[in-house]
Protein backbone atom coordinates (compact mmCIF):
# COMPACT_ATOMS: atom_id res chain seq x y z
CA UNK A 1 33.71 14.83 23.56
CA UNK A 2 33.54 16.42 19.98
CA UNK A 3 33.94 20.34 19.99
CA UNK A 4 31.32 21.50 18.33
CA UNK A 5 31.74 25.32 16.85
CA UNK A 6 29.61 27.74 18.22
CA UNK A 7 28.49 26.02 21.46
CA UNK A 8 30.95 26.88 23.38
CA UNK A 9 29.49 30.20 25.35
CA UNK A 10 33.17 31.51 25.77
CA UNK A 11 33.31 32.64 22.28
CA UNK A 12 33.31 35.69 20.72
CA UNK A 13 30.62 35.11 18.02
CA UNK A 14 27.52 36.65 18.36
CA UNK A 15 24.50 35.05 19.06
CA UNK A 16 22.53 34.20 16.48
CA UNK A 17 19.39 32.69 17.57
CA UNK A 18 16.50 34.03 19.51
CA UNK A 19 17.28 34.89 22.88
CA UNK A 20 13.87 33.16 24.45
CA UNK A 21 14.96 29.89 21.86
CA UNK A 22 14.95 27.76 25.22
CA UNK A 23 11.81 28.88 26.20
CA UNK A 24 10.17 28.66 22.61
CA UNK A 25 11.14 24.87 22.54
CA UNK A 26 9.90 24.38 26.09
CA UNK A 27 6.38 25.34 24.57
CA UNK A 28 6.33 28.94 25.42
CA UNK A 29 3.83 30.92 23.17
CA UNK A 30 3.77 28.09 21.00
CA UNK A 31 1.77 29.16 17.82
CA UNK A 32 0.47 25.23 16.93
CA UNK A 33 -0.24 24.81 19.95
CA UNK A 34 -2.38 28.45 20.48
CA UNK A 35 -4.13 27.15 17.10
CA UNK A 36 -5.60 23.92 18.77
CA UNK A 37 -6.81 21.43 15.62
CA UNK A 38 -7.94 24.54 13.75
CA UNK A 39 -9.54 23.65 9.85
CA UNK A 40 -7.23 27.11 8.97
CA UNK A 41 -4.27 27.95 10.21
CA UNK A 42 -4.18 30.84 7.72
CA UNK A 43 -1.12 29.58 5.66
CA UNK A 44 -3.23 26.09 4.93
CA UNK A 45 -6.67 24.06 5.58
CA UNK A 46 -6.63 20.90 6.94
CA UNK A 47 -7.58 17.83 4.73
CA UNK A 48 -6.90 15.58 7.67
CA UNK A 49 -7.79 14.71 10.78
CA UNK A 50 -6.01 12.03 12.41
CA UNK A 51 -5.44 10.80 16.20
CA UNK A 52 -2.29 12.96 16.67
CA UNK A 53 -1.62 14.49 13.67
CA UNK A 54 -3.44 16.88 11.68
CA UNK A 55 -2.65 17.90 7.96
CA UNK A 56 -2.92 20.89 5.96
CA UNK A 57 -2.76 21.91 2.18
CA UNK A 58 -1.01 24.96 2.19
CA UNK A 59 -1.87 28.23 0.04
CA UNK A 60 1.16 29.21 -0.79
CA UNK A 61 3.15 26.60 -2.78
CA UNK A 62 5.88 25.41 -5.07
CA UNK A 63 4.41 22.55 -6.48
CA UNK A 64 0.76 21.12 -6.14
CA UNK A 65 -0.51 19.22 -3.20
CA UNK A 66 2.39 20.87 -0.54
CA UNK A 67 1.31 20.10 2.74
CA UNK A 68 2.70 20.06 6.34
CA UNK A 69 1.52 17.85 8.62
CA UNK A 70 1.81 18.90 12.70
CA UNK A 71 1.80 16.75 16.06
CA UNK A 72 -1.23 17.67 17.89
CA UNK A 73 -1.21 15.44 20.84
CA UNK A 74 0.82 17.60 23.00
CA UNK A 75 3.65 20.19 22.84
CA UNK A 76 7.00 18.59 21.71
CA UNK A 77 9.90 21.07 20.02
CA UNK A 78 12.16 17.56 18.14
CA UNK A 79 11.36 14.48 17.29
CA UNK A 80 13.64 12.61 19.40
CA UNK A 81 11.25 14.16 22.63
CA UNK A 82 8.29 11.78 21.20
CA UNK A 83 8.09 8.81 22.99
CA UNK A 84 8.40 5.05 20.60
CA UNK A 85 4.50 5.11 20.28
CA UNK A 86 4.31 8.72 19.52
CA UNK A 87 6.89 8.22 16.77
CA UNK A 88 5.03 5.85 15.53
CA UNK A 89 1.65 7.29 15.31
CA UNK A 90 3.21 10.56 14.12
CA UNK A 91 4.53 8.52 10.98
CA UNK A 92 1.54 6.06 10.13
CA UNK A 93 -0.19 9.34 9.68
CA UNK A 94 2.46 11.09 7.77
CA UNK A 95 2.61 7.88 5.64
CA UNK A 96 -1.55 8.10 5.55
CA UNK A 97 -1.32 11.47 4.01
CA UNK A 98 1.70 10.81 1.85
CA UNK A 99 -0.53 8.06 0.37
CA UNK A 100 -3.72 10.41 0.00
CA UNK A 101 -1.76 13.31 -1.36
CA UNK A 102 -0.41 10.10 -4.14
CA UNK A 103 -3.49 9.47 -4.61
CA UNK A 104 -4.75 12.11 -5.73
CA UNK A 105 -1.69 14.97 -7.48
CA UNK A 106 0.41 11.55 -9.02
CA UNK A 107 3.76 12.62 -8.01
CA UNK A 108 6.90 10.81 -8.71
CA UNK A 109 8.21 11.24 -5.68
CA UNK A 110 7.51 12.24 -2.47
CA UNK A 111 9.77 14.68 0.16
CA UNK A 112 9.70 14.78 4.16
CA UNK A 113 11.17 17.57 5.40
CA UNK A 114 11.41 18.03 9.42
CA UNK A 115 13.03 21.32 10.72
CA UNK A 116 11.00 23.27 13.56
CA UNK A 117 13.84 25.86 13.24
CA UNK A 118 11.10 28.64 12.30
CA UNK A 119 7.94 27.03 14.77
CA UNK A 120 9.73 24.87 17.06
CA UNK A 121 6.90 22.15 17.30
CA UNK A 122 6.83 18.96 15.46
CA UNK A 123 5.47 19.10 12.17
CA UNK A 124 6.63 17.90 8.63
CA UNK A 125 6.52 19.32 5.07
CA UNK A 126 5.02 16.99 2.46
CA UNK A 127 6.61 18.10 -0.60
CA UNK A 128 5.78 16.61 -4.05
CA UNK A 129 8.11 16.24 -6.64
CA UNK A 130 6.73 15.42 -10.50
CA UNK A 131 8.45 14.56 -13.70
CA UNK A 132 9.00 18.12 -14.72
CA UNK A 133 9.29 19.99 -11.90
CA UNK A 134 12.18 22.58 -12.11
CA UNK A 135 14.33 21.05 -9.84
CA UNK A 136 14.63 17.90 -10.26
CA UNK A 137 17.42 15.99 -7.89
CA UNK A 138 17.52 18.80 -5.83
CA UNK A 139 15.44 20.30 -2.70
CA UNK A 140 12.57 22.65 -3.43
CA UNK A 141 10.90 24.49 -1.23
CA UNK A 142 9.45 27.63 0.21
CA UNK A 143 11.27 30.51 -1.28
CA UNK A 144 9.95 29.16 -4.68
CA UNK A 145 6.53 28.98 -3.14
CA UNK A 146 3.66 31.41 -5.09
CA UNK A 147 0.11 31.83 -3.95
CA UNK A 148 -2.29 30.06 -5.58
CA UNK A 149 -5.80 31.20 -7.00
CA UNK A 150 -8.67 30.42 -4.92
CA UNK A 151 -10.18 28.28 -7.51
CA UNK A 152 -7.42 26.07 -7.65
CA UNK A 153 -7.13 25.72 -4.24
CA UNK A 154 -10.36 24.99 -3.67
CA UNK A 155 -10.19 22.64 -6.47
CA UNK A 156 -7.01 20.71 -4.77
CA UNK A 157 -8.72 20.50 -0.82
CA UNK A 158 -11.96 19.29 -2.51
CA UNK A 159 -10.11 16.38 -4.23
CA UNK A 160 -8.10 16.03 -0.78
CA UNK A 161 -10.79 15.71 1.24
CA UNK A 162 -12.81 13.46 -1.29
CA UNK A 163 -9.93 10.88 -1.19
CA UNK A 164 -9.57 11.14 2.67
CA UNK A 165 -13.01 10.48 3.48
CA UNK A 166 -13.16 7.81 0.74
């Protein structure tokens, strides 16, 4: 077996992690699952609606069209706890709003990005990247997020929605 550094509960390093982390990842107070299949979680509004998955342009962003997309079918903390038919619904609809969020902001690429270090639930950030973003080759993210005006995000959902129910 492969050591791995900081596992071991002999050593002297503090603890860095929450102390209830087990319990968090069991489901315990589990904020997406509190939320239900909300239309506002307060950080985004959903845009979709889809059998297990439910997806959400978020306020606060680095680039346009950043959305996360969370499992709503039941409470699981990793994606290697969804079963081969979960997976697999969990990514068509990724890959449904990946292709809505195309359609609509023109990226040339598109990120995934799957943590749950923060929430631990499954969920995904949808991250596009365009031609003169200011990083390109590299990860973007949150820190770099700004809030955007309430026009604009109303203008963004609005063409979201358009294209989803289209």
């Amino acid at each position: 077996m492969t050591e791995v550094p900081g596992n071991d509960a002999s050593t002297s390093q503090p603890r860095t992690w929450p102390d209830d982390w087990k319990e968090r990842k069991e489901g315990k107070d589990c904020p997406a699952c509190a939320e239900g299949r909300t239309d506002d979680t307060g950080y985004g509004v959903r845009f979709f609606s889809g059998e297990v998955a439910d997806a959400y342009l978020c306020r606060r962003a680095t680039l346009p069209g950043y959305s996360v997309v969370v499992f709503r079918d039941r409470h699981v903390a990793d994606l290697m706890d969804l079963t081969p038919k979960e997976v697999a619904a969990f990514f068509g609809e990724v890959q449904t709003v990946a292709r809505l969020l195309t359609a609509v902001f023109k990226p040339a690429h598109v990120n995934y990005d799957f943590l749950g270090n923060a929430v631990p639930h499954v969920h995904g950030h949808v991250v596009l990247r365009y031609v003169d973003d200011p990083a390109p080759g590299r990860p973007i993210g949150p820190p770099d997020a700004r809030e955007m005006s309430v026009d604009e995000f109303r203008r963004q959902l609005e063409e979201l929605r358009a294209a989803a129910e289209g």
